[in-house]
Protein backbone atom coordinates (compact mmCIF):
# COMPACT_ATOMS: atom_id res chain seq x y z
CA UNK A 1 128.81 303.37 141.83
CA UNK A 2 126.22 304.46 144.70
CA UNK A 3 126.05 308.00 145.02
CA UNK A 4 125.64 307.45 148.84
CA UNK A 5 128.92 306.05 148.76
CA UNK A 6 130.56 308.50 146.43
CA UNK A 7 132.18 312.05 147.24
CA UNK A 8 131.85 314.53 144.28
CA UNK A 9 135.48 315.31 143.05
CA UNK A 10 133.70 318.00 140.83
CA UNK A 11 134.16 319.95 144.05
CA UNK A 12 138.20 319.49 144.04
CA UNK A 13 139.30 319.42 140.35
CA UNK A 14 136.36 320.92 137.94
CA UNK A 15 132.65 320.26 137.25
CA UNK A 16 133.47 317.55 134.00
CA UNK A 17 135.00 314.90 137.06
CA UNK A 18 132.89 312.17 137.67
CA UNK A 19 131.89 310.87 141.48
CA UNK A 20 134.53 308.80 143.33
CA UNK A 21 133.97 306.17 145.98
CA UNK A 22 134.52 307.22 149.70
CA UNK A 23 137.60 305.01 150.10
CA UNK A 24 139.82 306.93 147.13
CA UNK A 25 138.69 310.13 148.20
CA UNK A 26 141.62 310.78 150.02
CA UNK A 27 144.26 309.69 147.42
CA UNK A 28 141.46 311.71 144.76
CA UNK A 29 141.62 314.80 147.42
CA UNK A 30 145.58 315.01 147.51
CA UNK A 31 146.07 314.51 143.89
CA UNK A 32 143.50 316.85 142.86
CA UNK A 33 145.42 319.56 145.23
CA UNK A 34 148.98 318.12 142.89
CA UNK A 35 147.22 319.43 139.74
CA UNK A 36 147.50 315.83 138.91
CA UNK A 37 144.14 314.23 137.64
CA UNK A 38 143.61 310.96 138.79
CA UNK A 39 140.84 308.51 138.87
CA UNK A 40 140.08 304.94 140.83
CA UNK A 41 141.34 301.48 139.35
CA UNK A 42 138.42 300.00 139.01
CA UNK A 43 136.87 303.24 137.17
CA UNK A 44 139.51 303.76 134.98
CA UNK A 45 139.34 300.06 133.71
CA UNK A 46 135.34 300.85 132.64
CA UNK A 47 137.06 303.62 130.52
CA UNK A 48 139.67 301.79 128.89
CA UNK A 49 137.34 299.27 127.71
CA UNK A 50 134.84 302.07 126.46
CA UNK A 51 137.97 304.26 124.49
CA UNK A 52 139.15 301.45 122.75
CA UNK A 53 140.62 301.14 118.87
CA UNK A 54 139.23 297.92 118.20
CA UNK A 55 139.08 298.57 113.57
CA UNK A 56 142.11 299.77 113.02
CA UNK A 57 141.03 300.72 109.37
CA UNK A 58 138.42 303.40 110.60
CA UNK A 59 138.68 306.59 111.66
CA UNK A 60 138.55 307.64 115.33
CA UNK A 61 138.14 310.82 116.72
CA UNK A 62 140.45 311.59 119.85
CA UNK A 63 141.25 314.12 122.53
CA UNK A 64 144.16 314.46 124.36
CA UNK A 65 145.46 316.87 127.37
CA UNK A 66 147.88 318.31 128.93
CA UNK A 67 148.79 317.11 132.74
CA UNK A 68 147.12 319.34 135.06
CA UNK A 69 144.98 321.44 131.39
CA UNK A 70 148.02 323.54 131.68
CA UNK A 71 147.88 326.20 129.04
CA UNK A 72 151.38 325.13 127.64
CA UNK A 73 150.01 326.27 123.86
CA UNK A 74 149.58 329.62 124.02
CA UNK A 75 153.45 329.71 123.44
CA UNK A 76 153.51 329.34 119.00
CA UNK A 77 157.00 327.39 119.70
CA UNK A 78 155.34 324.68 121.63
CA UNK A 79 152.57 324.46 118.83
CA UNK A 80 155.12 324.10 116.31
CA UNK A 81 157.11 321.65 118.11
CA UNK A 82 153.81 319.53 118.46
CA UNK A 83 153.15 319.56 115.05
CA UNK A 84 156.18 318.51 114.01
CA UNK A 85 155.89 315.18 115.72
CA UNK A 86 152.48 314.64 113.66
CA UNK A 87 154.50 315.39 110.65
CA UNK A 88 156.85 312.90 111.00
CA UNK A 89 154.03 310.53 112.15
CA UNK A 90 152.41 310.97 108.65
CA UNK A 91 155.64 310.84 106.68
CA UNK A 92 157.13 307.92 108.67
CA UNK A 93 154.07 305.90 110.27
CA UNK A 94 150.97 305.93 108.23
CA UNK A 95 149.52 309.02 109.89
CA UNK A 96 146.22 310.41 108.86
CA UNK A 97 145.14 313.29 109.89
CA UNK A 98 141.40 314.43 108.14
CA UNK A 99 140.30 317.07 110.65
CA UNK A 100 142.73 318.94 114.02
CA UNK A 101 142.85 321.76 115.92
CA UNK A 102 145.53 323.08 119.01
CA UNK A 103 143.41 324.33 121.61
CA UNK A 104 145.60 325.96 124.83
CA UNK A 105 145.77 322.63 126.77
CA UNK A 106 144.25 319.77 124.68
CA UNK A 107 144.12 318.71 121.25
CA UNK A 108 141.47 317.41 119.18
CA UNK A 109 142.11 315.35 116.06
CA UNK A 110 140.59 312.97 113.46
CA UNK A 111 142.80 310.51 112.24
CA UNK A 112 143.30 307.01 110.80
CA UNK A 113 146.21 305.18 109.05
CA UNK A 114 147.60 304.12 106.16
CA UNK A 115 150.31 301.07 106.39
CA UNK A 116 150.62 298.52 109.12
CA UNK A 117 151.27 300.63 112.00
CA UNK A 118 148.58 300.27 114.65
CA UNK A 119 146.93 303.66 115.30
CA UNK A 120 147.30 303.33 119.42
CA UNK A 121 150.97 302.92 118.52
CA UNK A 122 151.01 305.84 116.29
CA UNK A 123 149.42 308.01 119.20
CA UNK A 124 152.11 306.32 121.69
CA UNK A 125 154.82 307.42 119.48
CA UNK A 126 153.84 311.16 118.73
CA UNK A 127 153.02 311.91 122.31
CA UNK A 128 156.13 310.53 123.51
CA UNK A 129 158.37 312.67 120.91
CA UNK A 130 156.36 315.75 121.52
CA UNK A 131 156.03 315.35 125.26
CA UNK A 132 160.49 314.85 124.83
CA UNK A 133 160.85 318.06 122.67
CA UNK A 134 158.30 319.99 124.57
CA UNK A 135 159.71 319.54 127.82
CA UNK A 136 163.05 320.60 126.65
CA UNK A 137 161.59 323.43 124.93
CA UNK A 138 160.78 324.57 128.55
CA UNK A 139 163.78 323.59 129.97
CA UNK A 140 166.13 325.70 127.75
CA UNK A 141 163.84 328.73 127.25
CA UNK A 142 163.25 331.67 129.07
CA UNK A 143 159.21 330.95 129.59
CA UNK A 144 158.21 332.86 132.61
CA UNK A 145 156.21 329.83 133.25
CA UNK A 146 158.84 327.70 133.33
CA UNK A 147 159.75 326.41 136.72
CA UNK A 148 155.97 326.54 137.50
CA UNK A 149 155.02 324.05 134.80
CA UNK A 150 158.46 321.70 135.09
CA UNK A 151 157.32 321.43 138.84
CA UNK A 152 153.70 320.37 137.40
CA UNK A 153 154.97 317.62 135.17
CA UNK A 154 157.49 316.60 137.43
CA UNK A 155 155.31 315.65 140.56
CA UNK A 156 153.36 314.28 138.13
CA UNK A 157 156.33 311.79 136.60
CA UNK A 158 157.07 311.21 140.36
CA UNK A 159 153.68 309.53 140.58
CA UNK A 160 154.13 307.12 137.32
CA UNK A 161 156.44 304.17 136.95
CA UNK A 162 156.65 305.28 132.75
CA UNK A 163 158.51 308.74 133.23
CA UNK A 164 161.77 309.19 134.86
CA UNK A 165 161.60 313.28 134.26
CA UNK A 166 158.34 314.30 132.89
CA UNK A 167 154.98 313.51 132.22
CA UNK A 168 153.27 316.00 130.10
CA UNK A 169 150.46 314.32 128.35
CA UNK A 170 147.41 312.86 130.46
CA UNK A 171 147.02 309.05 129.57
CA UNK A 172 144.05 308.90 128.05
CA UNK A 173 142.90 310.10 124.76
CA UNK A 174 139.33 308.58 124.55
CA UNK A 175 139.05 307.13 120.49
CA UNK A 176 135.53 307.33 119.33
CA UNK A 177 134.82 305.30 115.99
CA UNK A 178 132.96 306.99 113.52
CA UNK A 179 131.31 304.91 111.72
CA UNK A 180 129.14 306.64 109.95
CA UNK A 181 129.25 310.19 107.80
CA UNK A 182 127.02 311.72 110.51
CA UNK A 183 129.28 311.21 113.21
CA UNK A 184 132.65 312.24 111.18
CA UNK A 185 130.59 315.51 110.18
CA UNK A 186 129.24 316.22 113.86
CA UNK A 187 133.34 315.80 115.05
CA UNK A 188 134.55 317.66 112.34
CA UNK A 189 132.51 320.64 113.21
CA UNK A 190 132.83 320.04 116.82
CA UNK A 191 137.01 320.61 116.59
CA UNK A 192 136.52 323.35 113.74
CA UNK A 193 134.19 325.78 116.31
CA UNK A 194 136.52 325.08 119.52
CA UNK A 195 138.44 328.03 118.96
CA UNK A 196 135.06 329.77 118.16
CA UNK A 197 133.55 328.81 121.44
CA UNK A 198 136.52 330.09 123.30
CA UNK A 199 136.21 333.61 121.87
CA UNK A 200 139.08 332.98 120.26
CA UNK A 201 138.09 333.68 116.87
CA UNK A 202 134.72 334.97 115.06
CA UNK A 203 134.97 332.54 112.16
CA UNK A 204 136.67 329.04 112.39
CA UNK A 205 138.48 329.30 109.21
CA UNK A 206 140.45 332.41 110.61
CA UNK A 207 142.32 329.89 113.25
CA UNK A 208 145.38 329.34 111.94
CA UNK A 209 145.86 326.25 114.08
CA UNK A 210 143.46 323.84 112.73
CA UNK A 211 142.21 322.15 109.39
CA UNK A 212 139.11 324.36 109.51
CA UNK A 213 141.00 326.82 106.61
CA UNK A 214 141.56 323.45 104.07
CA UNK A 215 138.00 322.74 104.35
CA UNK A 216 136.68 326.44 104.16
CA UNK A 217 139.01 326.74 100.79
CA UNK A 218 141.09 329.57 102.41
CA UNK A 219 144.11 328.70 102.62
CA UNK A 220 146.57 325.80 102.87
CA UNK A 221 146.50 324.46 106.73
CA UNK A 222 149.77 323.71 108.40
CA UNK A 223 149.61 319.85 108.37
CA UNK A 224 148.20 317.64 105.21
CA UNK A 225 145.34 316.54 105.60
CA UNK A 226 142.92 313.52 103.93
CA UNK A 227 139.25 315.16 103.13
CA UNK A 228 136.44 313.62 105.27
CA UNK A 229 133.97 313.35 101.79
């Protein structure tokens, strides 16, 4: 893309969003207003093809969000509900989970597989069951929040031909191989000092919500995990 030809969208939906060309900037504009992040065809086909699983016997690092980065997991009953979903993953579908952590709107995780279940369909089927419970989780509480962040995921279903209700997870969850013990380390760390970087906690084994206490020795986490060696 031409910067000439490009308007910034950093200045309509946060600093991280790349350039987009001058003939989507008013679908960009109006989405970007709908807490809805959106980006070109043609760019999100260059991304697809860069965040791909292509050996399904390694382990990839991915992040995923929450439509709009709203800050849905600052409730402990939406954590919960989350992790139950990866739970049944790894009892039911192969799921392996070496490294995690529940940030307020996104979650990082390390995983792989074990069994014949592709790990892209793994991924498909825990964000769809925990995007289902979650939502309803909203639906029948008594979050103050509530009809604020239905609305959210509900413009945002309007605007995809895969949810009839909903949509609560962004699409893309951007798999990076690691293929070597450097990179696995460098991720590991990177998800394990999240909640440290957000001032959340001093040390990264004192996050409850993460693998950072199995590796520290400190306790038992919340979700088995496989040991990066």
């Amino acid at each position: 893309m031409k910067a000439s030809l490009c308007v910034p969208l950093n200045l309509l939906c946060g600093s991280q969003c790349p350039a987009i060309p001058q003939r989507f900037a008013k679908k960009a504009f109006f989405l970007a207003r709908n807490l809805v992040p959106c980006y070109p065809q043609d760019y999100l086909t260059v991304v697809s093809e860069k965040y791909k699983i292509r050996d399904q016997e390694r382990l990839h690092f991915i992040t995923f969000a929450v439509i709009g980065w709203v800050d849905v997991f600052t409730k402990q009953v939406y954590r919960d509900a989350f992790l139950e979903s990866i739970r049944y993953c790894q009892q039911n579908k192969g799921l392996l989970v070496c490294g995690w952590c529940i940030m307020s709107n996104h979650i990082h995780m390390i995983i792989g597989r074990n069994g014949s279940h592709d790990v892209q369909d793994i991924v498909r089927d825990f964000k769809k069951y925990s995007s289902v419970t979650i939502c309803r989780l909203i639906e029948n509480g008594r979050d103050s929040r509530r009809d604020w962040m239905l609305g959210v995921f509900s413009q945002a279903a309007d605007r995809s031909n895969k949810h009839n209700k909903y949509k609560f997870w962004q699409n893309q969850y951007h798999p990076i191989e690691l293929n070597t013990n450097e990179m696995m380390e460098q991720k590991l760390d990177y998800i394990h000092q999240n909640p440290v970087k957000a001032g959340i906690v001093e040390k990264e084994e004192e996050y409850v919500y993460s693998s950072a206490r199995d590796y520290h020795g400190t306790g038992k986490g919340l979700l088995n995990i496989e040991f990066i060696d």
